[in-house]
C-alpha atoms as a PDB file:
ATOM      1  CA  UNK A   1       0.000   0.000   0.000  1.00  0.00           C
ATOM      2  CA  UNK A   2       2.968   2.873   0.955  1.00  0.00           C
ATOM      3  CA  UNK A   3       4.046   1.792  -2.658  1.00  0.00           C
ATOM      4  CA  UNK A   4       1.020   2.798  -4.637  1.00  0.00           C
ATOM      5  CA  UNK A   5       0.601   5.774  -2.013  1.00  0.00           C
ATOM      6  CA  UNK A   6       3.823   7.191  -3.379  1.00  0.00           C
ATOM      7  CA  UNK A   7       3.670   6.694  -7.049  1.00  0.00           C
ATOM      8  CA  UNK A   8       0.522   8.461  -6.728  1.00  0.00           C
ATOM      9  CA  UNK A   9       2.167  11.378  -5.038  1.00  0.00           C
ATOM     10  CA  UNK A  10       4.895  11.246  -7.445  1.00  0.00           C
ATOM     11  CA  UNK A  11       2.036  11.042 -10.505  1.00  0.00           C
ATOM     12  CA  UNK A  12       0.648  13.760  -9.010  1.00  0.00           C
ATOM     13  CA  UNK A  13       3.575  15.936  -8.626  1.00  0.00           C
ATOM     14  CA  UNK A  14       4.665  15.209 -12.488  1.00  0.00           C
ATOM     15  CA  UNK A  15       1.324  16.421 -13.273  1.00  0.00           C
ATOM     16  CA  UNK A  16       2.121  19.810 -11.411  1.00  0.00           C
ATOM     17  CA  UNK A  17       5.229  19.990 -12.946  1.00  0.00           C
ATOM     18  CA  UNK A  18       3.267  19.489 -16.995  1.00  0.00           C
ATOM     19  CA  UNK A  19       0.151  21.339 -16.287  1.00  0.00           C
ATOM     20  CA  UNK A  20       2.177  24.278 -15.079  1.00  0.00           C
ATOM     21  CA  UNK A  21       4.906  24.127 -17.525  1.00  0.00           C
ATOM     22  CA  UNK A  22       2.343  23.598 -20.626  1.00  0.00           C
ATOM     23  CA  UNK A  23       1.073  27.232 -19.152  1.00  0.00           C
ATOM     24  CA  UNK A  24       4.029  28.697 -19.591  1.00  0.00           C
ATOM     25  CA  UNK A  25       5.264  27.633 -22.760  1.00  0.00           C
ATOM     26  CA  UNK A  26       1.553  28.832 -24.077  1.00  0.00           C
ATOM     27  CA  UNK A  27       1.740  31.952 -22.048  1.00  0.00           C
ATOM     28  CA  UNK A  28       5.583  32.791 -23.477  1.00  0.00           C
ATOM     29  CA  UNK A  29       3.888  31.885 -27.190  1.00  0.00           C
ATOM     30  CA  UNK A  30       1.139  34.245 -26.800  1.00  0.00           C
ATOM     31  CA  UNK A  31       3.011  37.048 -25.336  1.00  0.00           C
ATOM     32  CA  UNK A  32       5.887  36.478 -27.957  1.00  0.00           C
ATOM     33  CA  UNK A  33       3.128  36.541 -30.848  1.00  0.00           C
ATOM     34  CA  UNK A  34       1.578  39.889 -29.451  1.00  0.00           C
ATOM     35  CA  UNK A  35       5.266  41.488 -29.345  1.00  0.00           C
ATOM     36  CA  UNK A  36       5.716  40.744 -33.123  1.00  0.00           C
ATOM     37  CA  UNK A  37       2.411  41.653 -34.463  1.00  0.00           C
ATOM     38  CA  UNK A  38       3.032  45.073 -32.329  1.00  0.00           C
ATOM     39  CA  UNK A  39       6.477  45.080 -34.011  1.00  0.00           C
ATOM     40  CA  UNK A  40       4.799  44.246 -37.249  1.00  0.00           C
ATOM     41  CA  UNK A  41       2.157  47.282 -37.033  1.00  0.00           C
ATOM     42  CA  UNK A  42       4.677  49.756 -36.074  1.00  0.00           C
ATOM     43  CA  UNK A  43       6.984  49.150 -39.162  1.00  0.00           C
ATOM     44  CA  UNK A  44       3.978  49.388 -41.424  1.00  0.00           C
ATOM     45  CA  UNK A  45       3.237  52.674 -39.864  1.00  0.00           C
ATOM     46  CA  UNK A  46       6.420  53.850 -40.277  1.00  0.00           C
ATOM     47  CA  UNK A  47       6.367  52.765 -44.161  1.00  0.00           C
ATOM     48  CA  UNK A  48       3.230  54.594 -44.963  1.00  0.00           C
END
């Protein structure tokens, strides 16, 4: 039984670790996308 107990709490713990690194990968590709389609806009202003 203390074996399944602590795979579980190791499971759970690399499920931490995914759900809150698969946040910040998407929140560093979002924020990186908004920077360059600000980046974008100002250069075509600057064009025109």
């Amino acid at each position: 039984m203390g074996f399944i107990n602590s795979f579980m709490s190791y499971l759970l713990l690399l499920l931490i670790f995914v759900v809150v690194g698969g946040a910040a990968v998407f929140l560093g590709i979002t924020l990186r996308k908004n920077a360059n389609a600000k980046e974008e806009s100002e250069e075509s202003g600057q064009t025109e």
